[in-house]
Structures are given as structure tokens and as C-alpha cells.
PDB file of N, CA and C in Angstrom:
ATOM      1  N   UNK A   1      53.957 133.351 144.461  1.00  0.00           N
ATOM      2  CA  UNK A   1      53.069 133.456 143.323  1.00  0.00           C
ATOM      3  C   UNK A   1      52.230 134.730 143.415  1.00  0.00           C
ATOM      4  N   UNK A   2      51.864 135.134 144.214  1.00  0.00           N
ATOM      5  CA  UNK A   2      50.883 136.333 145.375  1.00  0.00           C
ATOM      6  C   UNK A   2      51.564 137.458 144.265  1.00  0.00           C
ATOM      7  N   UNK A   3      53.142 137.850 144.458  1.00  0.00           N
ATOM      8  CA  UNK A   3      53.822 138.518 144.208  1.00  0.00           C
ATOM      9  C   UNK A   3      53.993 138.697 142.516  1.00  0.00           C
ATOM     10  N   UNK A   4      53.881 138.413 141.791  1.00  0.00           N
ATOM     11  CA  UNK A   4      53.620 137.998 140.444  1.00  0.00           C
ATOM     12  C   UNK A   4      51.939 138.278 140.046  1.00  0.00           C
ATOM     13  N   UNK A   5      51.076 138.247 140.793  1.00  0.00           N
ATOM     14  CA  UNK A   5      49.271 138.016 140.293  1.00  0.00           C
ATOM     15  C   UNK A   5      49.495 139.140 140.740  1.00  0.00           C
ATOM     16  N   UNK A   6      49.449 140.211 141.863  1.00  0.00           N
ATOM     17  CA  UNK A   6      49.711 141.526 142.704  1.00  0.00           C
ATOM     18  C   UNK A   6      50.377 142.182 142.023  1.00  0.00           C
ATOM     19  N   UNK A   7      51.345 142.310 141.277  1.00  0.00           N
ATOM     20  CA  UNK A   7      52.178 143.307 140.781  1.00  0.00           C
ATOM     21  C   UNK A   7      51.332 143.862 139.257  1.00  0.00           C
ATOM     22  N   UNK A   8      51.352 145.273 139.807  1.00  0.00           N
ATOM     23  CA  UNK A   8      50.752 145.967 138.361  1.00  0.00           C
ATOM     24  C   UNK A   8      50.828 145.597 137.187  1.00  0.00           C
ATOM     25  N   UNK A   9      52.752 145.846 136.661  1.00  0.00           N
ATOM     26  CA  UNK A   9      53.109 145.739 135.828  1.00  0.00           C
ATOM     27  C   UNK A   9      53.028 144.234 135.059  1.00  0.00           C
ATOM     28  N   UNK A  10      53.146 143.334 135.771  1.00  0.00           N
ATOM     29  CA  UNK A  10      52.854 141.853 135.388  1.00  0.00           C
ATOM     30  C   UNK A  10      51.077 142.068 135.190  1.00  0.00           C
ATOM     31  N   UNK A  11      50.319 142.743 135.624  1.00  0.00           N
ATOM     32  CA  UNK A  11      48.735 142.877 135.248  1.00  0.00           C
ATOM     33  C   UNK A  11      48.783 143.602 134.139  1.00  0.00           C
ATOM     34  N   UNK A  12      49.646 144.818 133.826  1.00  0.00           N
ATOM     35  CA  UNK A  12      49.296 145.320 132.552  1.00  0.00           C
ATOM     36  C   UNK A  12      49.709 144.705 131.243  1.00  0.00           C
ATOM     37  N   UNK A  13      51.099 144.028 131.834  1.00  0.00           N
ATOM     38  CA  UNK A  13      51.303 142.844 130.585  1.00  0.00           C
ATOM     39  C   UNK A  13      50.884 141.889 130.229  1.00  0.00           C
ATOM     40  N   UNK A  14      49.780 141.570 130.900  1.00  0.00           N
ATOM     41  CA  UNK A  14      49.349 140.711 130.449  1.00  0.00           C
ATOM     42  C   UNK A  14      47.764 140.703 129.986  1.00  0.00           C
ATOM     43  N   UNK A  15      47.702 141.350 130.506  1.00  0.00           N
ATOM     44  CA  UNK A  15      46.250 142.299 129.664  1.00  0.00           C
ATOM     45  C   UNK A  15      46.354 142.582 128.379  1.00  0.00           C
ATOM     46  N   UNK A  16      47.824 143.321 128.161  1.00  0.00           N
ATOM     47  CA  UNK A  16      47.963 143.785 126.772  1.00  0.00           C
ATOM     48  C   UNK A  16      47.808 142.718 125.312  1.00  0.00           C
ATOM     49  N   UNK A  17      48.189 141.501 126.314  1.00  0.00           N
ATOM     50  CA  UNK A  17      47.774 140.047 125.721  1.00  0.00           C
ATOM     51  C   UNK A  17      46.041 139.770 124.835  1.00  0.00           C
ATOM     52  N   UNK A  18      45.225 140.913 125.418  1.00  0.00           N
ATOM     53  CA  UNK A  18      43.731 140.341 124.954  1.00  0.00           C
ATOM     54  C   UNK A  18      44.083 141.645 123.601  1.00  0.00           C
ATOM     55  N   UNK A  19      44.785 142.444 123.651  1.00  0.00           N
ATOM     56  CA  UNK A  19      45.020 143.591 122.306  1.00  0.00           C
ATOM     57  C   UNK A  19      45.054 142.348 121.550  1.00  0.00           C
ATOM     58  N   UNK A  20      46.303 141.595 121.905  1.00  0.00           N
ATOM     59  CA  UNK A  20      47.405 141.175 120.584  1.00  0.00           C
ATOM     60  C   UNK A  20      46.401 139.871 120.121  1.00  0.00           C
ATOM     61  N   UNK A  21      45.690 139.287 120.895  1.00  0.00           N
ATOM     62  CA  UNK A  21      44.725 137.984 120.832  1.00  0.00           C
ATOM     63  C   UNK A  21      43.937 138.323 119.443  1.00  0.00           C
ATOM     64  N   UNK A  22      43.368 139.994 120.278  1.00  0.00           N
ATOM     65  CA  UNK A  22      42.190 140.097 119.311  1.00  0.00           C
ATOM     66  C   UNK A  22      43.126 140.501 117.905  1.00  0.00           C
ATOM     67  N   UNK A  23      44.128 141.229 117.707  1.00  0.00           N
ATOM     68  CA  UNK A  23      44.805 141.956 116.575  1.00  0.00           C
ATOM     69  C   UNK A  23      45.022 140.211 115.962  1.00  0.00           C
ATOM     70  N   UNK A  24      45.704 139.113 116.357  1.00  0.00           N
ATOM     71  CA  UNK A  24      45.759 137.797 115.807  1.00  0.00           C
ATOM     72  C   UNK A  24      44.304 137.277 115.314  1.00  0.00           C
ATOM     73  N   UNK A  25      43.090 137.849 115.688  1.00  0.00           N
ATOM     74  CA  UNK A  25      42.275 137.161 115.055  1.00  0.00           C
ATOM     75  C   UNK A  25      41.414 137.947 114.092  1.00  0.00           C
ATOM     76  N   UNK A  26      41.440 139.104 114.027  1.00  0.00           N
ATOM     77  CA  UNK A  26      40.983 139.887 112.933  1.00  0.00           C
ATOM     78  C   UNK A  26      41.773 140.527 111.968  1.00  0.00           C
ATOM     79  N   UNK A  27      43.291 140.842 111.725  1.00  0.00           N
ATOM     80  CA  UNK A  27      44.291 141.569 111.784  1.00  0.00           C
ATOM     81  C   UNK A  27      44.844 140.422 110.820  1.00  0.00           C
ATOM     82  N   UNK A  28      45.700 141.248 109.910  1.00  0.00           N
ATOM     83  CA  UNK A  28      45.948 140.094 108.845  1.00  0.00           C
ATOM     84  C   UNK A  28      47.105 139.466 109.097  1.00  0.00           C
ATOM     85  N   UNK A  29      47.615 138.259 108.414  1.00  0.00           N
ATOM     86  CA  UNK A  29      48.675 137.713 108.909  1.00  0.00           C
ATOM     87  C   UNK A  29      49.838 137.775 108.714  1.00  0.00           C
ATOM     88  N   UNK A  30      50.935 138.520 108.917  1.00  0.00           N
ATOM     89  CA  UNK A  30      52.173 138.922 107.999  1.00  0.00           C
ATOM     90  C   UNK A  30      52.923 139.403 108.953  1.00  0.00           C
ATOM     91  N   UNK A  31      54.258 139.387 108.907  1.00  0.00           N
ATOM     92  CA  UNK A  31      55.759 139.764 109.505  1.00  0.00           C
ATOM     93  C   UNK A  31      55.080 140.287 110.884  1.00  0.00           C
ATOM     94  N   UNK A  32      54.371 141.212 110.807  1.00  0.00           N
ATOM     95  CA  UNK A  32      53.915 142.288 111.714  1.00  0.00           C
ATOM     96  C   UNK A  32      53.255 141.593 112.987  1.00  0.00           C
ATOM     97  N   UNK A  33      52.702 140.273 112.680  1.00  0.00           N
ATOM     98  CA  UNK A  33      52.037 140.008 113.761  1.00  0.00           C
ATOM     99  C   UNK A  33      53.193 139.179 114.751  1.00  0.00           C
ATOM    100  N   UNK A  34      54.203 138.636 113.718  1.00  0.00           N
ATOM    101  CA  UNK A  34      55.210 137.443 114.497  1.00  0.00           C
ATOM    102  C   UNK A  34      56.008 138.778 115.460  1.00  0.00           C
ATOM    103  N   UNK A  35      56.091 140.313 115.029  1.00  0.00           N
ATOM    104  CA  UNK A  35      56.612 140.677 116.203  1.00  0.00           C
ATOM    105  C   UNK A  35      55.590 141.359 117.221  1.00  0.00           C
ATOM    106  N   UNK A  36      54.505 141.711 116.753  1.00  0.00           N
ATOM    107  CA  UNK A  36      53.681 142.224 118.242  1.00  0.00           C
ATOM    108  C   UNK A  36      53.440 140.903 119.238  1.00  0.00           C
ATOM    109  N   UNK A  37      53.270 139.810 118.637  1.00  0.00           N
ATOM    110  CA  UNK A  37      53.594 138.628 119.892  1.00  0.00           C
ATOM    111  C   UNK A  37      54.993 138.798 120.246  1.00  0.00           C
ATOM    112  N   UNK A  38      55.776 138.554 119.652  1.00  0.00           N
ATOM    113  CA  UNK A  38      57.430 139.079 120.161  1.00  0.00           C
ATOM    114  C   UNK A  38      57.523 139.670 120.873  1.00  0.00           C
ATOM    115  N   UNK A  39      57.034 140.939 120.944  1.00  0.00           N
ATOM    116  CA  UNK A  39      56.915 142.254 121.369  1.00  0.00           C
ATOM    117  C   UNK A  39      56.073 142.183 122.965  1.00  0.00           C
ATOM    118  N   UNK A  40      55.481 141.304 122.713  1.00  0.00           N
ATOM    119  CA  UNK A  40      54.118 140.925 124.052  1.00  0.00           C
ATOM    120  C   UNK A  40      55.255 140.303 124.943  1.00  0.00           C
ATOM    121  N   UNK A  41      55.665 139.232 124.157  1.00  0.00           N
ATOM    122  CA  UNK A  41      56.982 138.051 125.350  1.00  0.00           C
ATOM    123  C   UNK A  41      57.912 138.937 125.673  1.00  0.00           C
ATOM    124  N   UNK A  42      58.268 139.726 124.883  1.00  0.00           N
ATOM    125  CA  UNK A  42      59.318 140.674 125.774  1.00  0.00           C
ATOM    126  C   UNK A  42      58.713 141.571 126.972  1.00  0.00           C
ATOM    127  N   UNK A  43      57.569 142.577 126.523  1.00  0.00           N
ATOM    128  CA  UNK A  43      56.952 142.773 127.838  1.00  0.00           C
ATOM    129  C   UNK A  43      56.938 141.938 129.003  1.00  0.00           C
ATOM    130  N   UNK A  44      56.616 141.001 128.821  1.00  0.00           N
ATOM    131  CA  UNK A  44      55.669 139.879 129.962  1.00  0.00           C
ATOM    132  C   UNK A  44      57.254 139.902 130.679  1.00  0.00           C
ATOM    133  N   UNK A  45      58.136 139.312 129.755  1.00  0.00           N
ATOM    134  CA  UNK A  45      59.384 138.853 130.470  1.00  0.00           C
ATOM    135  C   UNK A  45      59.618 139.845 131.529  1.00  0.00           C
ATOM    136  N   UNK A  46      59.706 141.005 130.953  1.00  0.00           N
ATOM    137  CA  UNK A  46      60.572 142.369 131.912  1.00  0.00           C
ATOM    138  C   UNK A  46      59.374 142.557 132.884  1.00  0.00           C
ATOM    139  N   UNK A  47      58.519 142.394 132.554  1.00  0.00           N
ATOM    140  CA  UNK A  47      57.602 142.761 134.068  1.00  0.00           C
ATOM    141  C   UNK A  47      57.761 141.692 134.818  1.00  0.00           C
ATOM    142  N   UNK A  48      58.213 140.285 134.415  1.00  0.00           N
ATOM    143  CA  UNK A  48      58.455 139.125 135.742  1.00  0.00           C
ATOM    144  C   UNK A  48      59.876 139.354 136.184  1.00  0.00           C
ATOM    145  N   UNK A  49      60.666 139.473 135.376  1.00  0.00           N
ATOM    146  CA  UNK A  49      61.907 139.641 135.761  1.00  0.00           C
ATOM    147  C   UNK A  49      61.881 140.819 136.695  1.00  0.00           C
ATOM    148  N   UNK A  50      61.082 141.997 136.772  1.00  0.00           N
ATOM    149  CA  UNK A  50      61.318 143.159 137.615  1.00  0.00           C
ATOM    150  C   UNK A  50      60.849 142.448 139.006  1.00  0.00           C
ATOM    151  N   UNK A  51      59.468 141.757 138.999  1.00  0.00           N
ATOM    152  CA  UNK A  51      59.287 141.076 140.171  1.00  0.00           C
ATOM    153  C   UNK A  51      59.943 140.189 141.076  1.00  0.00           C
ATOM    154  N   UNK A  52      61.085 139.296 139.988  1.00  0.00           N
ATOM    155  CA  UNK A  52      61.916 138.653 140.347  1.00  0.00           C
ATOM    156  C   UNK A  52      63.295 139.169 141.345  1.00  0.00           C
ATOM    157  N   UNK A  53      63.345 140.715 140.261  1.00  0.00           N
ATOM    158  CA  UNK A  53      64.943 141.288 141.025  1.00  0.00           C
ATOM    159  C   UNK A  53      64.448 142.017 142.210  1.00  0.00           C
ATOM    160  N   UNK A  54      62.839 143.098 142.116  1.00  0.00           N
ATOM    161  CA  UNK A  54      62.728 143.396 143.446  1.00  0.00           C
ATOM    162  C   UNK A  54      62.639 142.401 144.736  1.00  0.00           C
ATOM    163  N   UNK A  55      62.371 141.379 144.472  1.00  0.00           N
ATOM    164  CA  UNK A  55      62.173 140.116 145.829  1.00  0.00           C
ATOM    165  C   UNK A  55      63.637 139.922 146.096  1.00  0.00           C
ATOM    166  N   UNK A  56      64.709 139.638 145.094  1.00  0.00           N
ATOM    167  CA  UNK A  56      65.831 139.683 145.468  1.00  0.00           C
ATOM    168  C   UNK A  56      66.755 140.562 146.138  1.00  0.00           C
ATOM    169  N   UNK A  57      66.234 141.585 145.766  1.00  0.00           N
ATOM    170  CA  UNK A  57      66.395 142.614 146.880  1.00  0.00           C
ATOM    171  C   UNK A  57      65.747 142.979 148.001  1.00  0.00           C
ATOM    172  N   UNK A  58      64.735 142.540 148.157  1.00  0.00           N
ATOM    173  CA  UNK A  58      64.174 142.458 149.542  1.00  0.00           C
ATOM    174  C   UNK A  58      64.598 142.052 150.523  1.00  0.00           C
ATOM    175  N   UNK A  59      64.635 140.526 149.740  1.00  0.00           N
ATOM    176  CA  UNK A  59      65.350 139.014 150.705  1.00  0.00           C
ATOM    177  C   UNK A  59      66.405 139.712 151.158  1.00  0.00           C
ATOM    178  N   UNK A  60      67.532 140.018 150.351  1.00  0.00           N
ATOM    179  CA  UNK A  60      68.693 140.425 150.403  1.00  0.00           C
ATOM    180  C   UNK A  60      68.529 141.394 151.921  1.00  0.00           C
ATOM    181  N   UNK A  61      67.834 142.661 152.034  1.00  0.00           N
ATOM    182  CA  UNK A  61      67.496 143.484 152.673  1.00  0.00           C
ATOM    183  C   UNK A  61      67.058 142.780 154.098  1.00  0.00           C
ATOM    184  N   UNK A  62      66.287 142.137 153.850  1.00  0.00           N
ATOM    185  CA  UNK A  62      66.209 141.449 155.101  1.00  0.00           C
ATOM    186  C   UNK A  62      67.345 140.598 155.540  1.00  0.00           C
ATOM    187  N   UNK A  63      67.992 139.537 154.969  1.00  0.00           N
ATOM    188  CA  UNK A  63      69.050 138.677 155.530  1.00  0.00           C
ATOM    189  C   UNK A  63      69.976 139.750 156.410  1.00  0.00           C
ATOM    190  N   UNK A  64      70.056 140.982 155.402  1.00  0.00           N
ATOM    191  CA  UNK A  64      71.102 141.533 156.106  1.00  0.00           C
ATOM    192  C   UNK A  64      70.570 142.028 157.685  1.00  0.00           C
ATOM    193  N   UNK A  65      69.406 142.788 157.682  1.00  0.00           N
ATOM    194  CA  UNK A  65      69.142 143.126 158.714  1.00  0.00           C
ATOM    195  C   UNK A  65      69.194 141.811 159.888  1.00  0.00           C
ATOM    196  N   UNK A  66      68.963 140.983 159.466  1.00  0.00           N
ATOM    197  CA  UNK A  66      68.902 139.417 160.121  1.00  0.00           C
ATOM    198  C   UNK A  66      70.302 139.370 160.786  1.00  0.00           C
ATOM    199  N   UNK A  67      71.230 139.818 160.100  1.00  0.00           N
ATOM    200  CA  UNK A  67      72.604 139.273 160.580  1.00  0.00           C
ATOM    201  C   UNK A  67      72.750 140.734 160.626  1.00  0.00           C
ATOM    202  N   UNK A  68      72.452 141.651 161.119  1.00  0.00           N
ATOM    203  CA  UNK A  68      72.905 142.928 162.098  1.00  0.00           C
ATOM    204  C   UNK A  68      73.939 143.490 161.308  1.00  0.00           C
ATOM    205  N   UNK A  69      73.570 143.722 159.814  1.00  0.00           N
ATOM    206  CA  UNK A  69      75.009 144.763 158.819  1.00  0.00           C
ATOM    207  C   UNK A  69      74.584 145.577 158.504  1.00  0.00           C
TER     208      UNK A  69
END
């Protein structure tokens, strides 16, 4: 979890979250807003998913060293 709260990019995406909060509550309501939330979940995703594939490559990195390849 450490790894996910620690990682920049998962901090800047989700920050960008208090933009889109405030743009949803003053900001009028039309097409435009259903994709800057869109637009937010796709961020968020790719910054967990990056956290996800670098650990997988870590692990990976280590097992191997573990078993001497």
C-alpha cells in the first residue's frame, strides 16, 4: 500500500482530483464534465498501473537474483 501513497505520480493524480471536484461544483454541467472525470479515471488508472508493473519488475528482479540467473 506504502508503494501506491509514496509514488509521485499516483500523488499527482490524485490531487488533480480537487481541480475536477471543484470544476464539478462551480462549472456547468454538460458533455464536458462526463469526460474530465473520464479523463481523471484514466489518469489515476495509469499512474496505479505504472506502480503495479514497476513492483512486477522488481519482484521479478529479485526472484531472479534469488535463484542465481
Amino acid at each position: 500500500m506504502r508503494k501506491f501513497i509514496l509514488n509521485p505520480g499516483v500523488i499527482a493524480a490524485v490531487a488533480s482530483g480537487i481541480g475536477v471536484a471543484k470544476m464539478t461544483r462551480e462549472g456547468p454541467r454538460d458533455w464536458r464534465l462526463g469526460l474530465l472525470w473520464a479523463s481523471w479515471g484514466i489518469g489515476v488508472a495509469l499512474a496505479v498501473g505504472a506502480v503495479v508493473d514497476e513492483d512486477k519488475r522488481v519482484r521479478a528482479q529479485e526472484l531472479d537474483r534469488s535463484l542465481g540467473l
